[in-house]
PDB file of N, CA and C in Angstrom:
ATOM      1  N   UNK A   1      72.159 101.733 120.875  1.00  0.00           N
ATOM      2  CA  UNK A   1      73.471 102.192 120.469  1.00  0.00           C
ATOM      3  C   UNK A   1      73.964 101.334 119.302  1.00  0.00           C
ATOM      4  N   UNK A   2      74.248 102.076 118.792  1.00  0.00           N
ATOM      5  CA  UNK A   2      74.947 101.239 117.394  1.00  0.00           C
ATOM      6  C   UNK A   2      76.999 101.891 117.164  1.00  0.00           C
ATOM      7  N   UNK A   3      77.908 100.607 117.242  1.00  0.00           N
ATOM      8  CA  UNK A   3      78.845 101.007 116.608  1.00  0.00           C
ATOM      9  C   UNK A   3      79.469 100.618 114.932  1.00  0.00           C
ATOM     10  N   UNK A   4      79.750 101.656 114.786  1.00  0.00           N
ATOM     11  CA  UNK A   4      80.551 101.878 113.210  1.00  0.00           C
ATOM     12  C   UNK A   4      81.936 101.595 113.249  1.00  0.00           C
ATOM     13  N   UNK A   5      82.628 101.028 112.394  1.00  0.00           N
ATOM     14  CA  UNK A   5      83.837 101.100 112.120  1.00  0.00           C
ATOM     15  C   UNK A   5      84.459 101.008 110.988  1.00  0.00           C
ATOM     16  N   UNK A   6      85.458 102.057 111.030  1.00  0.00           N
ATOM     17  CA  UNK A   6      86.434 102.399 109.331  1.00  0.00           C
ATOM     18  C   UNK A   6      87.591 102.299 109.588  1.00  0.00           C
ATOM     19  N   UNK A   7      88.099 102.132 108.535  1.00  0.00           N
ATOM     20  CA  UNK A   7      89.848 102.255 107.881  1.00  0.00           C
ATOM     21  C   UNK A   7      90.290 103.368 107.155  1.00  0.00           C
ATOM     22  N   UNK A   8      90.752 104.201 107.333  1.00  0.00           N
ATOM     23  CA  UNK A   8      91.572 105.334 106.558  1.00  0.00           C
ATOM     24  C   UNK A   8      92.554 105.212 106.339  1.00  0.00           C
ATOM     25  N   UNK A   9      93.125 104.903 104.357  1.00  0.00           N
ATOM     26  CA  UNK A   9      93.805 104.697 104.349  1.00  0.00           C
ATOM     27  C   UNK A   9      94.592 106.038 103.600  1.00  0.00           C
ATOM     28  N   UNK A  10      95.414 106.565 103.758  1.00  0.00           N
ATOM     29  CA  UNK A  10      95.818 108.381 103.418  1.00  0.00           C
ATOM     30  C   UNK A  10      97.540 107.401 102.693  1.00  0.00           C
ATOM     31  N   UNK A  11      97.300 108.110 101.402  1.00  0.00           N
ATOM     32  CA  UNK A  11      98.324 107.962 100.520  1.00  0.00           C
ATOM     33  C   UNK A  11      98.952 109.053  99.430  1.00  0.00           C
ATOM     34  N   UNK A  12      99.988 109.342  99.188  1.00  0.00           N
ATOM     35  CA  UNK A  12     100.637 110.107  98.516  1.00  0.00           C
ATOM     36  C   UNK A  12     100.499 109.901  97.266  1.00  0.00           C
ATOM     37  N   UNK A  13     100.483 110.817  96.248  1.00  0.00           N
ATOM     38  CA  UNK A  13     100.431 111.251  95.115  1.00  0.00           C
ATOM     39  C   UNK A  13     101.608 110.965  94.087  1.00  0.00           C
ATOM     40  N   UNK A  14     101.674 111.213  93.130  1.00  0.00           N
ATOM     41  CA  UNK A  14     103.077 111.127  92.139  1.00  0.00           C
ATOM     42  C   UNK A  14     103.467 112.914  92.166  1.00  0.00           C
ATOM     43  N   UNK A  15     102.400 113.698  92.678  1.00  0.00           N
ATOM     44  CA  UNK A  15     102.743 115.291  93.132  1.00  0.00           C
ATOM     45  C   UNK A  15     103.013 115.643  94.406  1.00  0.00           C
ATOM     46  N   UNK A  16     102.802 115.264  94.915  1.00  0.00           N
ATOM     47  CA  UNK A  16     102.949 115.263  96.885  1.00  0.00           C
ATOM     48  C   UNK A  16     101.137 115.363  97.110  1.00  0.00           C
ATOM     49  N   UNK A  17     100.390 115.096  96.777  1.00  0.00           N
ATOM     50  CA  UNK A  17      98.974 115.466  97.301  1.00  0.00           C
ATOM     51  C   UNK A  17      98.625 114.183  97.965  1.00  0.00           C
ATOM     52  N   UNK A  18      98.094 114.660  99.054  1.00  0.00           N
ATOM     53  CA  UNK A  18      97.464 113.214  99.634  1.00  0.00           C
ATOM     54  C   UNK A  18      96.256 112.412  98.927  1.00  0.00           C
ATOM     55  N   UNK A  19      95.781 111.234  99.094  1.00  0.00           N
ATOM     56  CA  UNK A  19      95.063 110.923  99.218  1.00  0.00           C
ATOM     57  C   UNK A  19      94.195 109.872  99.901  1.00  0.00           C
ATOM     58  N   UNK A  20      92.840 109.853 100.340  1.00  0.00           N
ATOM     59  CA  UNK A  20      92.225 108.961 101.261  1.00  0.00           C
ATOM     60  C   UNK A  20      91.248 107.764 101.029  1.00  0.00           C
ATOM     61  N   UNK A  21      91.586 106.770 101.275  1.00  0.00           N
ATOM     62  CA  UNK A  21      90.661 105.698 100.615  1.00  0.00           C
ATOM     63  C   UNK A  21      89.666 105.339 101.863  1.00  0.00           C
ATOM     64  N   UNK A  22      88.708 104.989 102.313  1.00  0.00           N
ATOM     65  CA  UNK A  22      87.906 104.905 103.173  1.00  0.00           C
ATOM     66  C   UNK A  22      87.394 103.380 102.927  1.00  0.00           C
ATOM     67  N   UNK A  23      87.632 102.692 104.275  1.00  0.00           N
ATOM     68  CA  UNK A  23      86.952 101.326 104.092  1.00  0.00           C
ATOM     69  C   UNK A  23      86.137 101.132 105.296  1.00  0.00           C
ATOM     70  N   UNK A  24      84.855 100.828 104.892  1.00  0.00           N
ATOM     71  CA  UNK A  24      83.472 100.849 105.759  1.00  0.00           C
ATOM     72  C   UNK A  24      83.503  99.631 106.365  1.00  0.00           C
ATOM     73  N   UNK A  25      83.278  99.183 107.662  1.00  0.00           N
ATOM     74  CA  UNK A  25      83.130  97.531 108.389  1.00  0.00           C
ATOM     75  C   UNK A  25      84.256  96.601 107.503  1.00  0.00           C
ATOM     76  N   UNK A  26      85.626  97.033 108.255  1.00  0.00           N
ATOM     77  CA  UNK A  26      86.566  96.353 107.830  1.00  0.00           C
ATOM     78  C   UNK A  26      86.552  94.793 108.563  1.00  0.00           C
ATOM     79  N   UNK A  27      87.454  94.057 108.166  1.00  0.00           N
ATOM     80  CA  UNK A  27      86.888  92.730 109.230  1.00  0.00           C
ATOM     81  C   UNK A  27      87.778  92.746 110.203  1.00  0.00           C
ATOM     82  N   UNK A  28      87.523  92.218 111.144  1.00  0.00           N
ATOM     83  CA  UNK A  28      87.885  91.878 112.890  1.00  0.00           C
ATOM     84  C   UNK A  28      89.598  92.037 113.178  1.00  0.00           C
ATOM     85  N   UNK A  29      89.677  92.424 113.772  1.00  0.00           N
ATOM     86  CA  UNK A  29      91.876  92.055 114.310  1.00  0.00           C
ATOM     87  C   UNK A  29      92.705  92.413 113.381  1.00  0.00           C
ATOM     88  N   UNK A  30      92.047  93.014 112.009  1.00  0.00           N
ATOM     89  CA  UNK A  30      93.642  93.753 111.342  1.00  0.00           C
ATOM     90  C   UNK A  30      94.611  94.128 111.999  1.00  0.00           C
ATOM     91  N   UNK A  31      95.625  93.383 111.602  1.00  0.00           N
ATOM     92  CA  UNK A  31      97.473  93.723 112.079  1.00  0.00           C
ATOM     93  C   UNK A  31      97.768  94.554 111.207  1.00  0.00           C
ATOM     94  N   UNK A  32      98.513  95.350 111.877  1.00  0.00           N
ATOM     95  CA  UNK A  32      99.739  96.446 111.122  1.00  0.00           C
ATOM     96  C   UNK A  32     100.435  95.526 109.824  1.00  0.00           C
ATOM     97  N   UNK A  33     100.467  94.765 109.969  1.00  0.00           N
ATOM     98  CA  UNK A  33     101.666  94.123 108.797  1.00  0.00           C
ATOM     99  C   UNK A  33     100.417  93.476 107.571  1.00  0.00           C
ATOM    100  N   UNK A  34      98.775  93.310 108.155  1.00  0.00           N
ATOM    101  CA  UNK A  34      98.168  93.347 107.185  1.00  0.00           C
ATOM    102  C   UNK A  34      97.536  94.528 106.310  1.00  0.00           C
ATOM    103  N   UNK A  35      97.657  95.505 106.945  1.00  0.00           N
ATOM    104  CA  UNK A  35      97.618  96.785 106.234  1.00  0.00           C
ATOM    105  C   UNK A  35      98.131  97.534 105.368  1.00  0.00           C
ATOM    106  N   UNK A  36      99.912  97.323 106.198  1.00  0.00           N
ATOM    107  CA  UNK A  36     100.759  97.765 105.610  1.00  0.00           C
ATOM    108  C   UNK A  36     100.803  97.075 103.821  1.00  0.00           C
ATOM    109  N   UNK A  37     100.552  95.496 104.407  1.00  0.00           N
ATOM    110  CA  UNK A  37     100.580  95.076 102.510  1.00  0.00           C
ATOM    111  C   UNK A  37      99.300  94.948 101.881  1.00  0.00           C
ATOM    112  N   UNK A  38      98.096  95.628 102.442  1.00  0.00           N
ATOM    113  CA  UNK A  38      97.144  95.910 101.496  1.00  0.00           C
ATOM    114  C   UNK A  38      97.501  97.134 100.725  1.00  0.00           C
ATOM    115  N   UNK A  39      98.500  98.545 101.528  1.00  0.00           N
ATOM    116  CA  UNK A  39      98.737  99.722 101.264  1.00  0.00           C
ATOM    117  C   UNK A  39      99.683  99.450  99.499  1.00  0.00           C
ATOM    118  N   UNK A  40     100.892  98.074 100.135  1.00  0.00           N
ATOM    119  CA  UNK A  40     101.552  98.110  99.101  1.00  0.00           C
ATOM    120  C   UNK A  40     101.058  97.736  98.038  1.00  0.00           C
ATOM    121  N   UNK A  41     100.213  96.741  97.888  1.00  0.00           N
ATOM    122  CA  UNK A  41      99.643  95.914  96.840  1.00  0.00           C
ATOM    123  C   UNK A  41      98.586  97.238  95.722  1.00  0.00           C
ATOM    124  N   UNK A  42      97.904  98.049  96.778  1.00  0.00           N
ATOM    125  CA  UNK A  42      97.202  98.844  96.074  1.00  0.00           C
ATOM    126  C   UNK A  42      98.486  99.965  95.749  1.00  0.00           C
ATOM    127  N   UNK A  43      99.217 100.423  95.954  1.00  0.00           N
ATOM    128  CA  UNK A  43      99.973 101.262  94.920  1.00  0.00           C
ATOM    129  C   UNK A  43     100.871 100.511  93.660  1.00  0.00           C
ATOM    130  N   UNK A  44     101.314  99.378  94.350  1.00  0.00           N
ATOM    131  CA  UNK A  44     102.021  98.296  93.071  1.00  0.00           C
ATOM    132  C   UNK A  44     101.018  97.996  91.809  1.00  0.00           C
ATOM    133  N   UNK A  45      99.735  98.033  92.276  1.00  0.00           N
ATOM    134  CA  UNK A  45      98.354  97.265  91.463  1.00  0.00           C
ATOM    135  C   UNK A  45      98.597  99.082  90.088  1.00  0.00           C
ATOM    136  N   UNK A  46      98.990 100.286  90.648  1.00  0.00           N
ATOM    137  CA  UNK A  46      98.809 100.999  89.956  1.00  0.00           C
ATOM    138  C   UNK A  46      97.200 101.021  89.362  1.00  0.00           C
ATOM    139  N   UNK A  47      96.787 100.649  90.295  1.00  0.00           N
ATOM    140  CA  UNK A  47      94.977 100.629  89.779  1.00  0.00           C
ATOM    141  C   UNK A  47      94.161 101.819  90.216  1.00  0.00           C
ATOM    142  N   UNK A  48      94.381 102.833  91.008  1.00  0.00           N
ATOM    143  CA  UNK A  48      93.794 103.787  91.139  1.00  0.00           C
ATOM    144  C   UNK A  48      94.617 105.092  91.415  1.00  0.00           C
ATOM    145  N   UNK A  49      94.461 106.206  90.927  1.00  0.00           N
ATOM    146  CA  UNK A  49      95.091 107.061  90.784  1.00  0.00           C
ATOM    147  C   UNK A  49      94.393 108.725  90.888  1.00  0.00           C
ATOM    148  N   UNK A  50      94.834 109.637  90.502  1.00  0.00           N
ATOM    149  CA  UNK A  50      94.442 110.761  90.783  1.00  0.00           C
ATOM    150  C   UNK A  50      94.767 111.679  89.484  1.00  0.00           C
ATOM    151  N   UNK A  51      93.939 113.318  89.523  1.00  0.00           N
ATOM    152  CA  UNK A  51      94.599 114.031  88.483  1.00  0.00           C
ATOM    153  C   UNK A  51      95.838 114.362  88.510  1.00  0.00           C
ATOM    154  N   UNK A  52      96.543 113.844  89.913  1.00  0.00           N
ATOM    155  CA  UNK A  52      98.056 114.307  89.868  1.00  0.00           C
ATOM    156  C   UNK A  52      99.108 112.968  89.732  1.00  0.00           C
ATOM    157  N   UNK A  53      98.391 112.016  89.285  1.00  0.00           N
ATOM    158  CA  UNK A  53      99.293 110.834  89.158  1.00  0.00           C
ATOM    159  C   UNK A  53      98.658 110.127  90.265  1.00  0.00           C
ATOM    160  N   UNK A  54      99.341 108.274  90.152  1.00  0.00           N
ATOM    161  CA  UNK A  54      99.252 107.471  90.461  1.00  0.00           C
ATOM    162  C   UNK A  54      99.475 107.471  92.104  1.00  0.00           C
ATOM    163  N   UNK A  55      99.054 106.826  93.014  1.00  0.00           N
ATOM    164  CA  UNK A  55      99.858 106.499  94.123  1.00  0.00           C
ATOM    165  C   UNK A  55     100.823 106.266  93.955  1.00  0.00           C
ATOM    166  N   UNK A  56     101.826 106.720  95.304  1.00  0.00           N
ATOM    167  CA  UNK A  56     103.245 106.031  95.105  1.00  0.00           C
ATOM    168  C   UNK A  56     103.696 105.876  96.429  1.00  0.00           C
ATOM    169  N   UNK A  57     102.730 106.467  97.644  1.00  0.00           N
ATOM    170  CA  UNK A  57     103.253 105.742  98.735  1.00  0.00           C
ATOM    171  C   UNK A  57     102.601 106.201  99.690  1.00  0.00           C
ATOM    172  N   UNK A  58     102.324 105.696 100.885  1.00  0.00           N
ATOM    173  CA  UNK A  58     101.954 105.125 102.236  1.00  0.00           C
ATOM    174  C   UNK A  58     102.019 106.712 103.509  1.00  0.00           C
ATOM    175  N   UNK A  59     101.379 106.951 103.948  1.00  0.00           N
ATOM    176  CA  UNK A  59     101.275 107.972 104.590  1.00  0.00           C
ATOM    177  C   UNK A  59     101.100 107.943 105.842  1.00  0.00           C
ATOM    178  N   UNK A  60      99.813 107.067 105.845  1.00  0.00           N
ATOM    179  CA  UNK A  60      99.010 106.569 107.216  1.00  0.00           C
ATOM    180  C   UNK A  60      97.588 105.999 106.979  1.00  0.00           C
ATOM    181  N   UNK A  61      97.409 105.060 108.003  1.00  0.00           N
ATOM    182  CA  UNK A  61      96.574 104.392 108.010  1.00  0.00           C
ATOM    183  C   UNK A  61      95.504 104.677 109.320  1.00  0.00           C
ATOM    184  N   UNK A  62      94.509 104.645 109.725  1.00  0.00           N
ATOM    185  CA  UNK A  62      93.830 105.191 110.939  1.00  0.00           C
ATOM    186  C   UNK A  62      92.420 104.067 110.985  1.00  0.00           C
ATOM    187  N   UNK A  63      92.183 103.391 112.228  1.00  0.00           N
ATOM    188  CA  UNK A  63      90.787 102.955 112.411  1.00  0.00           C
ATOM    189  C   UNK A  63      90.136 103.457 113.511  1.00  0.00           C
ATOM    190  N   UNK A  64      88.740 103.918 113.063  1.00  0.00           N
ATOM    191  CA  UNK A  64      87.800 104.722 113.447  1.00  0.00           C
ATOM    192  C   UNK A  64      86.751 103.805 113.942  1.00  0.00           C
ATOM    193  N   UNK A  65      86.505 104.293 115.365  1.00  0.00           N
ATOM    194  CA  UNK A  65      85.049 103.442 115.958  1.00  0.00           C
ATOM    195  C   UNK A  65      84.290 104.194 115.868  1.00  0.00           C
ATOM    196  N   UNK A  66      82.928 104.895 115.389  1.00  0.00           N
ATOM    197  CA  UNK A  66      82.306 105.943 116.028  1.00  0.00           C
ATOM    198  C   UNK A  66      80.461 105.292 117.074  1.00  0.00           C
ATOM    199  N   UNK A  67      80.646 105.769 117.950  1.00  0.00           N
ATOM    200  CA  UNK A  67      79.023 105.327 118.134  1.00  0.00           C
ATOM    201  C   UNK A  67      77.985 106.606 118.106  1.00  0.00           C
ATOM    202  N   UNK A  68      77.115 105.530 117.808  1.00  0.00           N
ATOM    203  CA  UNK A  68      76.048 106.667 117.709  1.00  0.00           C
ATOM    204  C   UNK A  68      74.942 106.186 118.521  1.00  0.00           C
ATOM    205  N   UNK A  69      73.943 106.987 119.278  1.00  0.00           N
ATOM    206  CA  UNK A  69      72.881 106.773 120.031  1.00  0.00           C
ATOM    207  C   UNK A  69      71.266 107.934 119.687  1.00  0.00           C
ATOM    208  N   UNK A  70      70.702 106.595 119.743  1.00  0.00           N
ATOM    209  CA  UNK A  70      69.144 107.268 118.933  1.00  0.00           C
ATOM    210  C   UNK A  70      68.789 108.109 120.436  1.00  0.00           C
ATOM    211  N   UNK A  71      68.238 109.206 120.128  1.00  0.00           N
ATOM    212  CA  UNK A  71      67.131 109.763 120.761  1.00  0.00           C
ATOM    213  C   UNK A  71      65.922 109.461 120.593  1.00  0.00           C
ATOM    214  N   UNK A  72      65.045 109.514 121.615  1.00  0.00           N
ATOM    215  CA  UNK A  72      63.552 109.117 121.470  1.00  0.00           C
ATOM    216  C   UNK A  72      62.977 110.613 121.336  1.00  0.00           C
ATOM    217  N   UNK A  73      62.477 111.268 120.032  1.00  0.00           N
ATOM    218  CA  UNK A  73      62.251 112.176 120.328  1.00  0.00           C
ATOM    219  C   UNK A  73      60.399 112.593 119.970  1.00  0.00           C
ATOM    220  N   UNK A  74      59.988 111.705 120.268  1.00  0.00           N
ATOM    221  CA  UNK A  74      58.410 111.403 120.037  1.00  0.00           C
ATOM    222  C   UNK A  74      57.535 111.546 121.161  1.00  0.00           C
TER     223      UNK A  74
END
């Protein structure tokens, strides 16, 4: 068995369109209040954006465990 884990981070547009940033093997015990100011820093940074404009705000955030299990199928 192997587990996976992500961060979804879903942010608003300068049009209303969402958008989703995906972070693969985030590290251990993220708090809400460290999220929340990674969310702010990346829309303040104005560093990534969309064809409908820049981020401009915070939507939701989601962490994902998924497992997965091999079959022996030999």
């Amino acid at each position: 068995m192997r587990t996976k884990t992500r961060v979804k981070l879903q942010f608003r547009d300068e049009k209303g369109s969402t958008r989703i940033i995906s972070i693969d093997r985030p590290k251990e015990g993220l708090s809400n209040e460290e999220v929340k100011k990674a969310m702010d820093e990346i829309i303040a940074a104005k560093a990534l954006g969309t064809k409908n404009g820049n981020l401009v705000a915070k939507v939701k955030a989601v962490k994902e465990t998924f497992e997965s299990h091999d079959f022996d199928v030999r």
